[in-house]
Protein backbone atom coordinates (compact mmCIF):
# COMPACT_ATOMS: atom_id res chain seq x y z
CA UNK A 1 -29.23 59.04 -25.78
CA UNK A 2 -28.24 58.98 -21.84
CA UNK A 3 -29.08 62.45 -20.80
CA UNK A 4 -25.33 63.04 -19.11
CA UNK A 5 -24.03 63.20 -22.66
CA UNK A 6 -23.29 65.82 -25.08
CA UNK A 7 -23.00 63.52 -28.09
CA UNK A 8 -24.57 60.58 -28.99
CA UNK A 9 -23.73 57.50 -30.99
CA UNK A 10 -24.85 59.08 -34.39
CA UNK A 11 -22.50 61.74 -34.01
CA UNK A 12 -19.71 58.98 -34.55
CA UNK A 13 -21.09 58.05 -37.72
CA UNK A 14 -22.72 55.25 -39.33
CA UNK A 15 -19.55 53.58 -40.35
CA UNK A 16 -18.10 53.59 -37.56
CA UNK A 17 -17.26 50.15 -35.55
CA UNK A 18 -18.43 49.72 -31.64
CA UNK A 19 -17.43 46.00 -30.20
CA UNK A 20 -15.88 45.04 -27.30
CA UNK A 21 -12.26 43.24 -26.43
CA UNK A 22 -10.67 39.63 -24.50
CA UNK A 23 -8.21 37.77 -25.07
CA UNK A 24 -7.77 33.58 -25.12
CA UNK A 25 -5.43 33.55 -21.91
CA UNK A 26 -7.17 36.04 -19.95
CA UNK A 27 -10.60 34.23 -20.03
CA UNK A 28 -11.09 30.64 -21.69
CA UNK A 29 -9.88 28.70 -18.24
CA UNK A 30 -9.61 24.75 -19.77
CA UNK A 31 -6.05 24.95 -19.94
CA UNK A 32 -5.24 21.03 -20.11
CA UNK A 33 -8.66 20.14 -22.09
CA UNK A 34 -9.15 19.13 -25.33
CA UNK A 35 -5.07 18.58 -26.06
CA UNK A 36 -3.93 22.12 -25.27
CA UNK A 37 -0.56 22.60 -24.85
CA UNK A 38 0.91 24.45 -21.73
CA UNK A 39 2.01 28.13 -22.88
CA UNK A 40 4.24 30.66 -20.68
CA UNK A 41 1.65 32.04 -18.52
CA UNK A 42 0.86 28.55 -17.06
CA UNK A 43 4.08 28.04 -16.42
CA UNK A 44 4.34 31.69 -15.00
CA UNK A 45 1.73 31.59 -12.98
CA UNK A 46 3.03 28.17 -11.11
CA UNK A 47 6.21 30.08 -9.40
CA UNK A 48 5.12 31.65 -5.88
CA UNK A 49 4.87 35.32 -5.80
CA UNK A 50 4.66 35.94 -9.62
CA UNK A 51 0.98 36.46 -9.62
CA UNK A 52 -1.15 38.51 -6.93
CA UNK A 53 -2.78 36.19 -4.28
CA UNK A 54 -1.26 33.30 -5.86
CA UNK A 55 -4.23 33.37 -8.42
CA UNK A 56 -4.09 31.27 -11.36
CA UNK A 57 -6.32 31.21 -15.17
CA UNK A 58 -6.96 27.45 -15.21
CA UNK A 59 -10.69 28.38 -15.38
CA UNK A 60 -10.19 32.18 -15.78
CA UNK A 61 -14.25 32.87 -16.74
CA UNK A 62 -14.65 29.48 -18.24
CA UNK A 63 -15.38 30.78 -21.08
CA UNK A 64 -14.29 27.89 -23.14
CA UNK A 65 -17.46 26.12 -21.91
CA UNK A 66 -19.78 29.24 -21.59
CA UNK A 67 -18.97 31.01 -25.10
CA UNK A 68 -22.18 30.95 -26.11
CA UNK A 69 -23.56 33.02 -23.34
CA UNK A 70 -20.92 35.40 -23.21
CA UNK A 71 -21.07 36.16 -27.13
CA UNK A 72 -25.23 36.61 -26.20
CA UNK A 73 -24.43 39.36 -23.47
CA UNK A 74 -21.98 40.92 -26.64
CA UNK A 75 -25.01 41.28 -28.46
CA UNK A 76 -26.91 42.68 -24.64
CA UNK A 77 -24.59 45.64 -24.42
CA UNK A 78 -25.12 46.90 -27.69
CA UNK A 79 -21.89 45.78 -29.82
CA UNK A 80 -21.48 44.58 -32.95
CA UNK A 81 -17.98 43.50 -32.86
CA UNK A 82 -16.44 40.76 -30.29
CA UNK A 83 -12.41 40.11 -30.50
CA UNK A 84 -10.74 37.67 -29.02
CA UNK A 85 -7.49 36.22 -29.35
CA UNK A 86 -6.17 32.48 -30.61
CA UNK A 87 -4.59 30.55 -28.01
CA UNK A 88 -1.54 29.13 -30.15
CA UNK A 89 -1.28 26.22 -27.51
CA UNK A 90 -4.62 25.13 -28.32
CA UNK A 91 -4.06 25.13 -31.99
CA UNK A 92 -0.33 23.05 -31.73
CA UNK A 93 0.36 22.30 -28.42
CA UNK A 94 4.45 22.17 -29.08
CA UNK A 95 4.23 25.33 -31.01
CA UNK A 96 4.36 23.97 -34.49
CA UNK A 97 4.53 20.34 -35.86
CA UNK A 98 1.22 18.25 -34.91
CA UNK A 99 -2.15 20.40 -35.16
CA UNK A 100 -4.65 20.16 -32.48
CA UNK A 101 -7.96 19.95 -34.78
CA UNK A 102 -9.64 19.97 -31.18
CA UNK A 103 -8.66 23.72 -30.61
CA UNK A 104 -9.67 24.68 -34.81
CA UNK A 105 -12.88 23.13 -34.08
CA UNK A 106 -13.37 25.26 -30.52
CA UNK A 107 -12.53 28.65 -32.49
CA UNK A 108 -14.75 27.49 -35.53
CA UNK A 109 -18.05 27.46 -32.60
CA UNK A 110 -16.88 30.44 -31.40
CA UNK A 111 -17.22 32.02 -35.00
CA UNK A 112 -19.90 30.48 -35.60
CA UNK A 113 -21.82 31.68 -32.34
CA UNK A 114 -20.66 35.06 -33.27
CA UNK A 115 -22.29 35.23 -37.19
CA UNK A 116 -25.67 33.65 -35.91
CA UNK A 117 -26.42 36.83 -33.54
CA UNK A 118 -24.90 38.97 -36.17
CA UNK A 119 -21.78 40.11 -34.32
CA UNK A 120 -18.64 40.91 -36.77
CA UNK A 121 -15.78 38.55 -35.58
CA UNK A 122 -12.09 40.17 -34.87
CA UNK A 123 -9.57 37.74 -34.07
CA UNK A 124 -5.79 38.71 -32.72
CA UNK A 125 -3.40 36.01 -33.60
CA UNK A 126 -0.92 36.14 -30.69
CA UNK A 127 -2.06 37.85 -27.29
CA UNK A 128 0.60 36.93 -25.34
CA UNK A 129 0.56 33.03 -24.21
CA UNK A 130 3.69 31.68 -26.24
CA UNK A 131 3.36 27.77 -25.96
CA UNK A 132 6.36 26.79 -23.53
CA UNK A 133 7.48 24.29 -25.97
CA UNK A 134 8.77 27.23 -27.45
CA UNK A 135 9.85 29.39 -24.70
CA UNK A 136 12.06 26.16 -23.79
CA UNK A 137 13.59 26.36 -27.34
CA UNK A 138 14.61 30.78 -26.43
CA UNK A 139 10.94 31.77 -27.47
CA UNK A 140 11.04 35.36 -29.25
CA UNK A 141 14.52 35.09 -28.40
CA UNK A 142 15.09 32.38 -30.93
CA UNK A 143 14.95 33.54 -34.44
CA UNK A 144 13.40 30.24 -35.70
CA UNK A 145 10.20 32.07 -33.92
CA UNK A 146 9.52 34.08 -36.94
CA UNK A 147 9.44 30.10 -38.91
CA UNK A 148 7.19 29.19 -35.90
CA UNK A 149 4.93 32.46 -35.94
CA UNK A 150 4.28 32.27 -39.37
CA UNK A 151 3.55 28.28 -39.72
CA UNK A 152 0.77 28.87 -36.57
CA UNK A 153 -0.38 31.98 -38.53
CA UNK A 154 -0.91 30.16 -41.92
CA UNK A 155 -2.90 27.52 -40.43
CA UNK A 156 -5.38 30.12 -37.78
CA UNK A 157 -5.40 31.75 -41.91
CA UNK A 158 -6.45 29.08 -43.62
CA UNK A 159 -9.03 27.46 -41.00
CA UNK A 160 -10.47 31.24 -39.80
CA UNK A 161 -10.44 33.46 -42.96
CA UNK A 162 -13.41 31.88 -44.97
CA UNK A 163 -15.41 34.08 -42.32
CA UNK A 164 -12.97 36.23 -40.42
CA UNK A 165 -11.92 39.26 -42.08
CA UNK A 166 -10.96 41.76 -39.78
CA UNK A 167 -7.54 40.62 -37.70
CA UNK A 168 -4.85 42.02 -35.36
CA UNK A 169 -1.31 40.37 -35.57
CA UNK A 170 0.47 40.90 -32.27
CA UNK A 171 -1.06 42.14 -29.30
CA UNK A 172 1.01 45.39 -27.37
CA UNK A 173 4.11 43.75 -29.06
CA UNK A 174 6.33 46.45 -26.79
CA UNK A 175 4.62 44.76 -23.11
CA UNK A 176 6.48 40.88 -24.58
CA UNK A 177 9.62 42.52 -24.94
CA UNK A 178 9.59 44.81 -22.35
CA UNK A 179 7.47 43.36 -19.17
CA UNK A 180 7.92 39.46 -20.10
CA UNK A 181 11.89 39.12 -21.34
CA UNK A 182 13.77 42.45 -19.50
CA UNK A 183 11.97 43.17 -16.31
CA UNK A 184 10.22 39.79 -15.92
CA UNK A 185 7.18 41.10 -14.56
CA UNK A 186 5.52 38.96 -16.83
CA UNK A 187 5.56 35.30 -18.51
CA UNK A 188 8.00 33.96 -19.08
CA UNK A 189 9.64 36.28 -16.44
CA UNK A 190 12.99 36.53 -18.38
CA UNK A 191 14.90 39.90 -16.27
CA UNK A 192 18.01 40.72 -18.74
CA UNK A 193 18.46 43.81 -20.85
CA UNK A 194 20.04 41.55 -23.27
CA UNK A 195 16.91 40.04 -24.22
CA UNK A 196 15.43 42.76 -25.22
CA UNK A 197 16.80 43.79 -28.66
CA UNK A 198 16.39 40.74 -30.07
CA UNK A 199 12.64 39.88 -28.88
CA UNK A 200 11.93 43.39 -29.99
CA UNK A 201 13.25 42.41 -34.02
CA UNK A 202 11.70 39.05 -33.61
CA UNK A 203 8.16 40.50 -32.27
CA UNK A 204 8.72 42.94 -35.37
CA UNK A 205 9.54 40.98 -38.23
CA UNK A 206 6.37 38.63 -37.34
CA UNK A 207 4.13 41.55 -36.74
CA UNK A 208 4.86 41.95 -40.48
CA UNK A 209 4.99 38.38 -41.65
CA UNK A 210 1.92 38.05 -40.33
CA UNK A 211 0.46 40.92 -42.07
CA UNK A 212 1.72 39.13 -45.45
CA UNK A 213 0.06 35.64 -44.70
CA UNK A 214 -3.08 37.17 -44.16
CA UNK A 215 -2.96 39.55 -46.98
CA UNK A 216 -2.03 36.36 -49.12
CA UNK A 217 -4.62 34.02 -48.07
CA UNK A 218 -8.01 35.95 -47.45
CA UNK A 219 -9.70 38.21 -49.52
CA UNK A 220 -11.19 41.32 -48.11
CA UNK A 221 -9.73 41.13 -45.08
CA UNK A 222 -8.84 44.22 -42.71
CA UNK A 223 -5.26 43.91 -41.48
CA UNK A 224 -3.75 45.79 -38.63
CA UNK A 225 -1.73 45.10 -35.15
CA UNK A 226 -2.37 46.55 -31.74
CA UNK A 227 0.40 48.48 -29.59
CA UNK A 228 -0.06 50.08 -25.96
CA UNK A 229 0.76 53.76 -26.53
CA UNK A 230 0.68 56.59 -24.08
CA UNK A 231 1.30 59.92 -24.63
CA UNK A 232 4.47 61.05 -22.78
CA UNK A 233 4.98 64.45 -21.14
CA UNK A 234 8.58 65.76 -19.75
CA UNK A 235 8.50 66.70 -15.95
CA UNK A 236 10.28 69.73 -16.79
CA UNK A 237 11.52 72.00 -19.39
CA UNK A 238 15.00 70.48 -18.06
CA UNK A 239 16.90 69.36 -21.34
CA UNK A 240 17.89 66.13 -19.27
CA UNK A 241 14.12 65.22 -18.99
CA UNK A 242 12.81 66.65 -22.19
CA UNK A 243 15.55 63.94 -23.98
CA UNK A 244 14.09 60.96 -21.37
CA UNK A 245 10.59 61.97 -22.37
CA UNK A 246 11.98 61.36 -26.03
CA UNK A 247 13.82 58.27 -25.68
CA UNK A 248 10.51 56.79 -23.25
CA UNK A 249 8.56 57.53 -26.47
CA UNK A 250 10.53 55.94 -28.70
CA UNK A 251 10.21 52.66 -26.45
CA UNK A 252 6.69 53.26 -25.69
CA UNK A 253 5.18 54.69 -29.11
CA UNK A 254 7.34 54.32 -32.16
CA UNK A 255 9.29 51.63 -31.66
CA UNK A 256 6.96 48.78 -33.61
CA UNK A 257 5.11 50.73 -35.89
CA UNK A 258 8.04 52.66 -37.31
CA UNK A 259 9.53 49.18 -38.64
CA UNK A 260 6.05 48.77 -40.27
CA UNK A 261 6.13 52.14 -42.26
CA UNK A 262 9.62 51.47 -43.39
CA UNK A 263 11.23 54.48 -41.19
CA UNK A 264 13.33 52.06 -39.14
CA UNK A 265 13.82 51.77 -35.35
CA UNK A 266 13.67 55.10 -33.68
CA UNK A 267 17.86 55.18 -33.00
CA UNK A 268 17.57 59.05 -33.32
CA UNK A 269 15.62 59.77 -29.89
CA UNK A 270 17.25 56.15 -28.25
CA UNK A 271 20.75 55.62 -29.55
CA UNK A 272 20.93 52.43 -27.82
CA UNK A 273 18.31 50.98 -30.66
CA UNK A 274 21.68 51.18 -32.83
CA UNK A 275 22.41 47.68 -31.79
CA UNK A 276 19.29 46.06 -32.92
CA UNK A 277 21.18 45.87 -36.22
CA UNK A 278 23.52 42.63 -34.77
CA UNK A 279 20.47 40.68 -34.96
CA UNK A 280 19.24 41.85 -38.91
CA UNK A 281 19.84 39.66 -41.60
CA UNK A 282 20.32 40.69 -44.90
CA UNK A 283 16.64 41.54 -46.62
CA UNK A 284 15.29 41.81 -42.96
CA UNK A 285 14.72 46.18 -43.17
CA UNK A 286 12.48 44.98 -46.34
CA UNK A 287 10.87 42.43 -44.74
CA UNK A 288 9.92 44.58 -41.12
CA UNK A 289 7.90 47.11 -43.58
CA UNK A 290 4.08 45.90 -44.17
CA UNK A 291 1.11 48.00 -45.27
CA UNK A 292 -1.47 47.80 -42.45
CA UNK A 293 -5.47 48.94 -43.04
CA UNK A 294 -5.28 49.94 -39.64
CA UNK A 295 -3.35 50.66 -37.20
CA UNK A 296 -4.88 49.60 -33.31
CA UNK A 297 -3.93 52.19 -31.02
CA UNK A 298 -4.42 50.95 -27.28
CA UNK A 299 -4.62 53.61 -24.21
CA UNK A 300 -5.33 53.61 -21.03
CA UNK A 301 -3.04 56.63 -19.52
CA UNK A 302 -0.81 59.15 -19.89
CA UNK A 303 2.83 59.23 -19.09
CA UNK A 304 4.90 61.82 -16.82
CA UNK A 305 9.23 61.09 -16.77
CA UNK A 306 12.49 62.36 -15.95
CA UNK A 307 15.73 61.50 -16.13
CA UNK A 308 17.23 59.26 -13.94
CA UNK A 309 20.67 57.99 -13.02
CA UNK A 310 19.57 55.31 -11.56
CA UNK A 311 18.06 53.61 -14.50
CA UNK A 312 21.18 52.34 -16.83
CA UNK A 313 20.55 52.61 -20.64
CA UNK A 314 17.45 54.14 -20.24
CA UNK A 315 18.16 56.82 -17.72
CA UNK A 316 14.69 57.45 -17.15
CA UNK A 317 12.02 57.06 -14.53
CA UNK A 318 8.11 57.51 -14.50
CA UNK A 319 6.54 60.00 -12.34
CA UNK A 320 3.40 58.00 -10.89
CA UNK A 321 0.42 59.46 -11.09
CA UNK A 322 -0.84 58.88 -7.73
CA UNK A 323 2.29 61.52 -6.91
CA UNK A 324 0.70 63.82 -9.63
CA UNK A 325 -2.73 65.04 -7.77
CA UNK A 326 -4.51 63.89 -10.81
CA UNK A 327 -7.43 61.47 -11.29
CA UNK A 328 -6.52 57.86 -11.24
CA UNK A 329 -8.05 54.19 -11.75
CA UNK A 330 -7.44 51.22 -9.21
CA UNK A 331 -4.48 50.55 -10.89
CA UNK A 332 -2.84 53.79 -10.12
CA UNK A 333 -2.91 54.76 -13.87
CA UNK A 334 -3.95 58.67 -14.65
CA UNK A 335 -7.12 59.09 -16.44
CA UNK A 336 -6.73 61.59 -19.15
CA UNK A 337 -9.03 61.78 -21.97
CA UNK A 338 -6.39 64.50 -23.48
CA UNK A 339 -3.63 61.83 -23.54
CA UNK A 340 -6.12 59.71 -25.41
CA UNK A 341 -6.54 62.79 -28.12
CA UNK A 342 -2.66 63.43 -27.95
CA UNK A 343 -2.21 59.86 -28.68
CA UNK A 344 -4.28 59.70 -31.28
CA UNK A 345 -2.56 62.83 -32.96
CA UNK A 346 0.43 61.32 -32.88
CA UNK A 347 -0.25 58.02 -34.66
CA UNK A 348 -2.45 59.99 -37.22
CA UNK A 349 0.54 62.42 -38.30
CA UNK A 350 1.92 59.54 -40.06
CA UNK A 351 1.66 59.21 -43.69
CA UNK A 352 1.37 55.48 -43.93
CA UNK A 353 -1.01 55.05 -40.81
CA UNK A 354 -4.12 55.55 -42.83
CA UNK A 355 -6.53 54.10 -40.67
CA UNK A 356 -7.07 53.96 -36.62
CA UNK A 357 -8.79 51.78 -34.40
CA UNK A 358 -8.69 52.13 -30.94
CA UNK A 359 -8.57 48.61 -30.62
CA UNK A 360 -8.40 48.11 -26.42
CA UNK A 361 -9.86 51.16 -23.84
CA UNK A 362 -10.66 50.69 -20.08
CA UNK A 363 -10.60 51.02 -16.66
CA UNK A 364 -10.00 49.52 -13.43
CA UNK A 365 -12.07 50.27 -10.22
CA UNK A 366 -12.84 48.37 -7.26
CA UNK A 367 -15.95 47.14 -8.08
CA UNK A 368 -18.50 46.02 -5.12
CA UNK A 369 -21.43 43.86 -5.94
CA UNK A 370 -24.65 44.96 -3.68
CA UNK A 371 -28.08 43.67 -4.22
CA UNK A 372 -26.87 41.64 -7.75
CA UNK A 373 -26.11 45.81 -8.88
CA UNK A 374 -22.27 47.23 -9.39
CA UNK A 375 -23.03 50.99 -9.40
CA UNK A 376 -19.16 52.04 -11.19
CA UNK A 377 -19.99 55.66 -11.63
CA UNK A 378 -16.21 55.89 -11.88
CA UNK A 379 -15.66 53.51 -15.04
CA UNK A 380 -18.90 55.02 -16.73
CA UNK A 381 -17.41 58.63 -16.15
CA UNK A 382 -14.09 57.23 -17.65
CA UNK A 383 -15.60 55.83 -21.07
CA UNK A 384 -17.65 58.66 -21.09
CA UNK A 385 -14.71 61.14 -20.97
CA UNK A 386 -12.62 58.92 -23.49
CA UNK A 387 -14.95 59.06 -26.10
CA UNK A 388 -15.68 62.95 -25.70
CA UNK A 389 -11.95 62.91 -26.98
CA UNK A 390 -12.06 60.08 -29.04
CA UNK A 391 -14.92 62.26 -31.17
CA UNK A 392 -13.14 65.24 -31.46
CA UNK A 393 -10.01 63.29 -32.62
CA UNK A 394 -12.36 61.60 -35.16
CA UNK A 395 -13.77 65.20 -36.31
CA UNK A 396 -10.27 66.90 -36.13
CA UNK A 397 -8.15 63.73 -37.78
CA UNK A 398 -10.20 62.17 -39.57
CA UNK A 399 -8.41 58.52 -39.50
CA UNK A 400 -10.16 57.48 -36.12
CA UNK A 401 -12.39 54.10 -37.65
CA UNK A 402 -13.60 52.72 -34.59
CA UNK A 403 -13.80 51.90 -31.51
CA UNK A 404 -13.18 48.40 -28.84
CA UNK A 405 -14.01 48.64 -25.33
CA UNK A 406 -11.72 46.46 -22.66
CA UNK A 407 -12.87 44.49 -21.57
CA UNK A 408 -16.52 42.04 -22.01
CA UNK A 409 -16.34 40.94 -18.26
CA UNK A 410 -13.67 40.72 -15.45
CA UNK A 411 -11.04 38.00 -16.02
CA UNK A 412 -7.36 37.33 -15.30
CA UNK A 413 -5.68 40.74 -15.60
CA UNK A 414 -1.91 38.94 -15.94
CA UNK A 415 0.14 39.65 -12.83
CA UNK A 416 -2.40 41.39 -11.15
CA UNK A 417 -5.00 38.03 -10.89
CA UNK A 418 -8.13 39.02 -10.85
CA UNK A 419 -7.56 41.83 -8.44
CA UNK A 420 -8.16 44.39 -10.92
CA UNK A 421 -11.48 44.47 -12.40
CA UNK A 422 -11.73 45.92 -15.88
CA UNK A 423 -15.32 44.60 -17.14
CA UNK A 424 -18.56 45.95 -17.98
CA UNK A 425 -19.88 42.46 -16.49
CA UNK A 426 -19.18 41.65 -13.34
CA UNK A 427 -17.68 38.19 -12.97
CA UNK A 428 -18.46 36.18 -9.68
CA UNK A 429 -15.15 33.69 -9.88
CA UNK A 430 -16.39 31.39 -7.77
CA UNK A 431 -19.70 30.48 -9.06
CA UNK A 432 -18.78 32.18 -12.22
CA UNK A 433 -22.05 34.07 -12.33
CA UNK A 434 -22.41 37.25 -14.48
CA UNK A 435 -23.54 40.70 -13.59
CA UNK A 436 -23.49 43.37 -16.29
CA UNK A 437 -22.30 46.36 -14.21
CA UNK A 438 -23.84 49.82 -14.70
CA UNK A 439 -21.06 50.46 -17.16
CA UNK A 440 -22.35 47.97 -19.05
CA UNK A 441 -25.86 49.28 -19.17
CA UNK A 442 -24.62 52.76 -19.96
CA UNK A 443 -23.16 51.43 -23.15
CA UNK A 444 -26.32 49.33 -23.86
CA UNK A 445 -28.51 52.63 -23.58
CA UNK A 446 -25.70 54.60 -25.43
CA UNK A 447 -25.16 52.11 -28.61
CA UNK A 448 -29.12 51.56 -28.71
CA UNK A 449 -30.63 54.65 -28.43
């Protein structure tokens, strides 16, 4: 056991799952090989200013030709668990209709690399890259995406599930409708607030669909789906701000896996979820509810707001962190190893939640590479914090399963490029040469000792 620690690896328990996260976009590069369709980040990352530095994923980390070393460094740093995410562009490059067999057969190596060094496969089904075949059709805009997401699903199902038995549905669900189709931050860059109620139904009723085909069609298998939560504190005891805290936790924490336990859309702490209904069917209230083994909570931060004029329906602002005098990451984010145990108490409380994995947990610093060493006391100090309060939440809650660090190595962190480093292996973009940080080693020690 590293001898900064209080706890050690055992104290987690025996059962309990260490791997490590990525996801398709973010690393594989080879975006117009093997018949892969364009998705919305391509197309994203083509219009000038959208993307820090003008950077771009066409080779990302390359990992779509160097899988089989980056699985062995998996195995390196001590995990036993690797997920990674489907690139649904790969697998039908319009979306749906003709199947790419070129993409099944890429994902079948990578599963296969995974089960010869004895590393437990996790794959998410959607992480984000729509194809832009069907962004051009209104994307999760477009009802017919629940027809879409579940024909993609159904096939990844059939072709994965033989040896893939743990899977995540949607990726951070709330970031799509939020970041990509109301503030266009991110692909496809849609900025309307009328987007967003029916992405968010859309995103919902195909975290559950999904949930169903996979139930259905593999046997054994460990079903959840991942959201970005963060525990949110008021500024003040000011009724105006204690009600924006609510209604910024609704968006940020409920509002997907609510659906799931068949409580609805939080309308009591956000009226303006009300109007989701003009986009439910008949049957759909049934159909949003699915029984997930797990639930993946992701966290990274917590959250400080107030009300705000200035912010129609929401009325709400964040108060940054850097404003705060608290510890922060690169990205500005707080670091808060009590938000993570707050966070975690808050997903346990519910009833039908009846297992947790924290299914994505980083940091950002600004790494420097000297002598082939990256000495990140900061990110070592951060995991090491988080898990202190992952472990009591484990003791205290009991639900807490396991555990998936973010990220494997640097890669293309969306529309920050690859500014912001978040790996425990340093990635040299250029010559793509990797150097496991001292992050990385830290975990190798911890998980090995």
């Amino acid at each position: 056991m590293p001898k900064d620690l209080d706890f050690s690896k055992e104290d987690f328990g025996t059962d309990f799952t260490w791997g490590v996260a990525t996801a398709a976009y973010q690393i594989e590069g080879a975006v117009d090989e093997d018949g892969r369709g364009p998705c919305v980040w391509d197309s994203f990352a083509k219009i000038k200013g959208k993307i820090k530095n003008g950077d771009h994923a066409e080779i990302a980390c390359d990992f779509y030709h160097q899988y089989e070393g980056d699985i062995a460094l998996v195995k390196t740093l001590g995990f036993k668990e690797f997920r990674f995410s489907i690139s649904w562009s790969r697998i039908f490059p319009d979306g749906y209709g003709a199947l790419n067999e070129k993409g099944i057969a890429f994902y079948n190596r990578v599963i296969d690399q995974c089960l010869a060094l004895n590393i437990v496969p996790w794959i998410t089904l959607y992480h984000w890259d729509l194809p832009q075949a069907l962004e051009d059709q209104g994307g999760w805009k477009n009802r017919k995406v629940i027809e879409w997401f579940s024909a993609y699903a159904t096939v990844c199902v059939k072709a994965f599930g033989d040896r893939v038995k743990k899977w995540i549905v949607l990726n951070e669900p709330m970031a799509v409708a939020g970041l990509g189709y109301t503030t266009g931050l991110h692909a496809p860059g849609k900025k309307s607030m009328l987007n967003f109620l029916p992405v968010v139904h859309h995103l919902a009723m195909c975290q559950s669909a999904g949930g169903r085909i996979i139930r259905e069609l593999v046997s054994d298998a460990y079903i959840g789906t991942a959201f970005s939560c963060s525990y949110v504190h008021a500024a003040s005891d000011n009724i105006k701000d204690i009600n924006a805290a609510k209604r910024a936790d609704a968006l940020m924490n409920r509002l997907f896996i609510e659906p799931a336990l068949g409580l609805g859309y939080p309308s009591d702490a956000f009226s303006f979820l009300q109007n989701i209904k003009r986009y439910m069917l008949p049957g759909d209230a049934e159909k949003l509810k699915f029984d997930f083994d797990f639930i993946g909570v992701q966290n990274y931060f917590s959250v400080v707001v107030k009300h705000s004029y200035l912010a129609p329906v929401i009325w709400l602002k964040e108060v940054p962190a850097t404003l705060r005098n608290v510890p922060v990451t690169a990205m500005g984010w707080e670091v808060s190893g009590k938000g993570m145990y707050d966070i975690l108490t808050q997903f346990a409380a519910y009833e039908g939640v009846k297992e947790i994995i924290i299914s994505e947990n980083g940091a950002a610093f600004h790494d420097k590479l000297n002598d082939d060493a990256i000495h990140d006391e900061g990110r070592k100090q951060f995991f090491q914090e988080y898990l202190a309060a992952i472990l009591k939440a484990k003791s205290d809650l009991g639900k807490i399963k396991g555990y998936l660090a973010w990220t494997l190595m640097d890669n293309f962190e969306w529309a920050e490029g690859f500014d912001a480093r978040f790996g425990l292996i340093y990635v040299d973009f250029k010559t793509q040469k990797r150097t496991i940080k001292d992050s990385g080693k830290w975990f190798a020690s911890f998980l090995n000792a």
